[in-house]
Protein backbone atom coordinates (compact mmCIF):
# COMPACT_ATOMS: atom_id res chain seq x y z
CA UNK A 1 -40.76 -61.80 125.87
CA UNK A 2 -40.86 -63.12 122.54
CA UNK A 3 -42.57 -60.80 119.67
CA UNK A 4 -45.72 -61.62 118.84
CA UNK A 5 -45.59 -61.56 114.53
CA UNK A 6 -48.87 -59.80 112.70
CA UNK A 7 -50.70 -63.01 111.25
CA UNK A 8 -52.58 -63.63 108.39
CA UNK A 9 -54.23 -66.14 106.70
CA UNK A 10 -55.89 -67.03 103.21
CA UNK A 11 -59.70 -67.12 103.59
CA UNK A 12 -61.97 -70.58 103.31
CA UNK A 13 -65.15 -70.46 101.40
CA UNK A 14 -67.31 -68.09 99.72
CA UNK A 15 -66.55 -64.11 99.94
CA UNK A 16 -69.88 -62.90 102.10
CA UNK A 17 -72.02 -59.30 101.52
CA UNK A 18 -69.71 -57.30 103.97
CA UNK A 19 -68.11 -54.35 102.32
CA UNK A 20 -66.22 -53.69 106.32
CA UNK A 21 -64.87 -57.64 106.38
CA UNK A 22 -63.68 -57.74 103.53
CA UNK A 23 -61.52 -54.55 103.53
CA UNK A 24 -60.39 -55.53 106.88
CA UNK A 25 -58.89 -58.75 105.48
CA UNK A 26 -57.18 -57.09 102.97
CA UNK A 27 -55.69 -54.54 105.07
CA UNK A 28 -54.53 -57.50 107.40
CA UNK A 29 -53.15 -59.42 104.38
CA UNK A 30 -51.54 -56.25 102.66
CA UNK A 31 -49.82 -55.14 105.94
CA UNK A 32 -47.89 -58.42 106.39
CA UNK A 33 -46.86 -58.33 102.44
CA UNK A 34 -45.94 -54.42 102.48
CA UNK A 35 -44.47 -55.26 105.91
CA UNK A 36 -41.95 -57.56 104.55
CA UNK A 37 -41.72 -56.68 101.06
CA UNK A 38 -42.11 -53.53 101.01
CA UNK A 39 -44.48 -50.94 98.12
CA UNK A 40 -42.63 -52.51 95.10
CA UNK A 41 -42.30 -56.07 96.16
CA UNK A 42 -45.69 -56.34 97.32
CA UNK A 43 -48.10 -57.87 94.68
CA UNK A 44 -51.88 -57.34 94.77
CA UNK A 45 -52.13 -60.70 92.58
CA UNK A 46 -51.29 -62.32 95.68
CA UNK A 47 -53.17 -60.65 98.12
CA UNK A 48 -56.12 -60.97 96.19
CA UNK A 49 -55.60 -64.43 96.69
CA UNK A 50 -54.86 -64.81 99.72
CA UNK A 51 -57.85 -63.23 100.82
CA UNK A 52 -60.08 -64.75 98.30
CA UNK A 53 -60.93 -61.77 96.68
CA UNK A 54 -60.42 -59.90 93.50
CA UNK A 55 -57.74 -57.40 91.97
CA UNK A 56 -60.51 -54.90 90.46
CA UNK A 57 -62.38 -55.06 93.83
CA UNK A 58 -59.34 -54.01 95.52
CA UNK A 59 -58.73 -51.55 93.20
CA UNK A 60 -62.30 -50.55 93.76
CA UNK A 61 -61.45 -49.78 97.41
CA UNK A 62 -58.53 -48.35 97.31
CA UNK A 63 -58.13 -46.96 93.82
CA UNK A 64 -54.59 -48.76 93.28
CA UNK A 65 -51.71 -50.01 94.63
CA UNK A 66 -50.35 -47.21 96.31
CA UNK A 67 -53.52 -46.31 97.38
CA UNK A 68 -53.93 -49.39 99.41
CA UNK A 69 -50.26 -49.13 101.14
CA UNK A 70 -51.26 -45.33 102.25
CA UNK A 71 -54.65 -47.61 104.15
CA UNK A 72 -52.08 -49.59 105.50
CA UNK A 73 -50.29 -46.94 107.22
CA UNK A 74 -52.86 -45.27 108.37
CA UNK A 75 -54.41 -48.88 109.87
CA UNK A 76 -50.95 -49.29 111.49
CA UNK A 77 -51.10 -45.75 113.32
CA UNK A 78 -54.73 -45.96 114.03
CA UNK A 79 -54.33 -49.04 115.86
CA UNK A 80 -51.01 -47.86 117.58
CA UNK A 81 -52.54 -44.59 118.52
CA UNK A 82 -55.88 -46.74 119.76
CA UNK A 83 -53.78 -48.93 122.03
CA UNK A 84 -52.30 -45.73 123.67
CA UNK A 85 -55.44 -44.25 124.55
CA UNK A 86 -56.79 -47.05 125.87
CA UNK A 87 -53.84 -46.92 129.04
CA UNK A 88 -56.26 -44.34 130.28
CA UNK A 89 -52.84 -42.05 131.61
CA UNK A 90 -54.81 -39.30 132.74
CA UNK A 91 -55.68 -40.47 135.84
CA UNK A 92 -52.40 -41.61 136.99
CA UNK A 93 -49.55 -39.51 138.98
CA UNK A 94 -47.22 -38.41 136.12
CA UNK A 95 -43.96 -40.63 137.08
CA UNK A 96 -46.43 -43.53 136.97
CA UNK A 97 -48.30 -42.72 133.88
CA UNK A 98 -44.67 -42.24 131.61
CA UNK A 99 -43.06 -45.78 133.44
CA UNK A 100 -46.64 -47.09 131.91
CA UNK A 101 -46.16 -45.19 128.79
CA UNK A 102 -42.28 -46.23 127.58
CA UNK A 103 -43.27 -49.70 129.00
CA UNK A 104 -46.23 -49.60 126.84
CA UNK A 105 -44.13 -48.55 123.53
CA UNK A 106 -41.20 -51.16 124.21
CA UNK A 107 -43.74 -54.11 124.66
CA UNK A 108 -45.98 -52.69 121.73
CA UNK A 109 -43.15 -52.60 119.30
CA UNK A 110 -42.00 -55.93 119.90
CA UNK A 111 -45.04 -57.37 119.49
CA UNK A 112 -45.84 -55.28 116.22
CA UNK A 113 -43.02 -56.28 114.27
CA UNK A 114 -44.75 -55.34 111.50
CA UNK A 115 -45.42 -51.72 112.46
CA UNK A 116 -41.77 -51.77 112.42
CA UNK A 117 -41.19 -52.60 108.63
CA UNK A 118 -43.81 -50.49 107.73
CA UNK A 119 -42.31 -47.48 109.42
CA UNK A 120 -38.71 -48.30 108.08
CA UNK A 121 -40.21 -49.02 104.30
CA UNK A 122 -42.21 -45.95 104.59
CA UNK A 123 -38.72 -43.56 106.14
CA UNK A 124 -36.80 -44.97 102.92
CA UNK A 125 -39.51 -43.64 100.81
CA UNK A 126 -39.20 -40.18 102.12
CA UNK A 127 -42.20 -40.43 103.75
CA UNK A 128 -43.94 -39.50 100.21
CA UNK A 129 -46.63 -41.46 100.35
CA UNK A 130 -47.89 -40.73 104.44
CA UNK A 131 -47.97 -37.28 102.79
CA UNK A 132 -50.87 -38.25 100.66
CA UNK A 133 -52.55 -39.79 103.92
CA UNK A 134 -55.40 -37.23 104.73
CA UNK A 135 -55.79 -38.43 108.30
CA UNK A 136 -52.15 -38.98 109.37
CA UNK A 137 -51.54 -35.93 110.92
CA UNK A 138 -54.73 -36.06 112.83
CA UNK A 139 -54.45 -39.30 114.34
CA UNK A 140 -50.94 -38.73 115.35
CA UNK A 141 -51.34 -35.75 117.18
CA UNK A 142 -52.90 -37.02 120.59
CA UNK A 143 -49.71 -38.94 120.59
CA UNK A 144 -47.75 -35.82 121.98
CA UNK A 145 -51.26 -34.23 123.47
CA UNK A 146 -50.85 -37.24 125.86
CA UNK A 147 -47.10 -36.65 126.59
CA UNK A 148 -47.81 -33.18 127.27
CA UNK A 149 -50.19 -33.81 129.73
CA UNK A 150 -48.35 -35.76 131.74
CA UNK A 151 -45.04 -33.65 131.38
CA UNK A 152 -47.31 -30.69 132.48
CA UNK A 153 -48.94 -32.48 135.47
CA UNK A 154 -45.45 -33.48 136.32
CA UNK A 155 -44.17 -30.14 136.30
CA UNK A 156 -47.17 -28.72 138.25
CA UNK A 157 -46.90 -31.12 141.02
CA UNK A 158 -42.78 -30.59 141.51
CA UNK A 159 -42.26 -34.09 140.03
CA UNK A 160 -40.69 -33.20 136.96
CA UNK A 161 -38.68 -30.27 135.99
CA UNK A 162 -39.50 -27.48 133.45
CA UNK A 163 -38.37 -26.81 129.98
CA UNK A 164 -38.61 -30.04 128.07
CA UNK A 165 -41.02 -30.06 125.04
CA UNK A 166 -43.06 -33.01 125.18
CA UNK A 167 -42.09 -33.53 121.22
CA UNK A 168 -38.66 -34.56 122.60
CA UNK A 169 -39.95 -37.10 124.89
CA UNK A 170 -41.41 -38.76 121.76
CA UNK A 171 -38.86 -39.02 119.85
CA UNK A 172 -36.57 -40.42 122.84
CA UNK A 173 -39.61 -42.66 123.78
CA UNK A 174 -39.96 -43.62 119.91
CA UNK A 175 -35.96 -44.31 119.12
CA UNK A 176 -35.52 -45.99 122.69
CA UNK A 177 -38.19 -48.48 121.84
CA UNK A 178 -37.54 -48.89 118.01
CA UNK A 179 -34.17 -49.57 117.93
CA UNK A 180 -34.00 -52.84 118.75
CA UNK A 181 -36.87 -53.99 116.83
CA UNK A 182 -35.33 -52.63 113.24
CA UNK A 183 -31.45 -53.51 113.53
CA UNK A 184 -32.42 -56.33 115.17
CA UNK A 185 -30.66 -58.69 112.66
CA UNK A 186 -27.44 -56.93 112.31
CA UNK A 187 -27.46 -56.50 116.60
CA UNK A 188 -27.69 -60.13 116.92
CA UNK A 189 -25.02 -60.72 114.25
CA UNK A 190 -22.76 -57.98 115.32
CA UNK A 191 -22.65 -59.13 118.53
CA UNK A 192 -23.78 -62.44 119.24
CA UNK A 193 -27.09 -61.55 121.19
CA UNK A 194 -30.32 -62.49 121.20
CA UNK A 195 -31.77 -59.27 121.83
CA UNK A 196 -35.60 -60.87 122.13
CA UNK A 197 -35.02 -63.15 124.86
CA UNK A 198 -37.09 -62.03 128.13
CA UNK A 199 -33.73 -60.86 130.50
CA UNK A 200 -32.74 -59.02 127.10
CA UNK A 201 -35.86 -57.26 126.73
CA UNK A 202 -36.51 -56.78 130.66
CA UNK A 203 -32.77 -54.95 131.30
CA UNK A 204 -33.88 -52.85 128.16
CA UNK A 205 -37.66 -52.33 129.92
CA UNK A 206 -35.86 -51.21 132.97
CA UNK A 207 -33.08 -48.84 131.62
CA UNK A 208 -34.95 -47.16 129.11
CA UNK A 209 -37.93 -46.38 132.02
CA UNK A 210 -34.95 -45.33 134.48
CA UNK A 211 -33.61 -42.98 131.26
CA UNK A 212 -36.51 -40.84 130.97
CA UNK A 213 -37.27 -40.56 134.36
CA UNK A 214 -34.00 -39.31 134.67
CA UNK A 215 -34.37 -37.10 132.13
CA UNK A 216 -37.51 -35.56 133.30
CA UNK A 217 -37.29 -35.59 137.20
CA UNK A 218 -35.38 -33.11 139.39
């Protein structure tokens, strides 16, 4: 399947009365320039522009630059977290509900390019600026709340076996689904693949579902 990039777009006409649309734009506009130009490339000259606003009311939302790129981040998990709760998991037999889940992360990343870059920007900076997010943590956490759940359902019902801590599930779940979004380039160079076209992407679907189920069954 082919990725499905984060859009944006300058805005037409007069700026209208709505303090939640407008910093909705901006957060749309400033996560494709953080995205892919990272903190110090990014310029809020031009996303002032391109959403037909103005520097100091930017700055009056988000206090400065830096400021706004911490929003960003915390947009990006917010939504990511958002589109995991809504696969409503806890109703399905555990094998079912982690196929859904790694299915759901493979497919989510490679249509969220974006989130990508952000994470990968935010990793070179040492994380130092997520640090100053307030809410981070917080939103994050049902993220492995979820996985345990399952991995505990699946243990109860003889499906899965014991001992695995459902933090290590996300981080094989997260670097099996990543991967092949952020060294995408250098992949297809390295080796002469297109690593986005659908048999690509389904053979990587398929093995990294097989993996963990492998890894967590008897």
């Amino acid at each position: 399947m082919a990725p499905r990039t984060t859009s944006y777009r300058s805005y037409d006409g007069p700026r209208t009365n709505d303090p939640a649309r407008t910093m909705s734009d901006i957060i749309a506009v400033a996560t494709r320039e953080f995205a892919h130009k990272g903190l110090s490339g990014a310029r809020i000259d031009e996303i002032a522009a391109l959403t037909q606003t103005s520097k100091r009311m930017i700055y009056y939302y988000y206090g400065s630059k830096e400021g706004l790129y911490v929003a960003v981040l915390e947009d990006a998990y917010a939504r990511t977290r958002s589109a995991e709760s809504s696969l409503h998991l806890d109703d399905v037999e555990p094998a079912i509900a982690l196929k859904k889940l790694v299915s759901f992360s493979i497919d989510y990343k490679l249509a969220n390019p974006d989130f990508v870059r952000l994470v990968m920007t935010e990793n070179i900076h040492g994380a130092a600026y997520l640090r100053l997010s307030k809410t981070a943590t917080h939103m994050n956490t049902p993220a492995i709340d979820l996985l345990k759940r399952i991995y505990d359902r699946g243990v109860a019902s003889g499906d899965f076996r014991p001992g695995i801590e459902a933090f290590d599930l996300h981080m094989a779940i997260s670097a099996l689904s990543l991967y092949n979004v952020s060294n995408r380039p250098t992949i297809e160079v390295i080796f002469n693949r297109d690593i986005m076209d659908k048999k690509e992407v389904d053979r990587l679907r398929r093995n990294c579902i097989e993996m963990l189920l492998r890894f967590v069954q008897k």
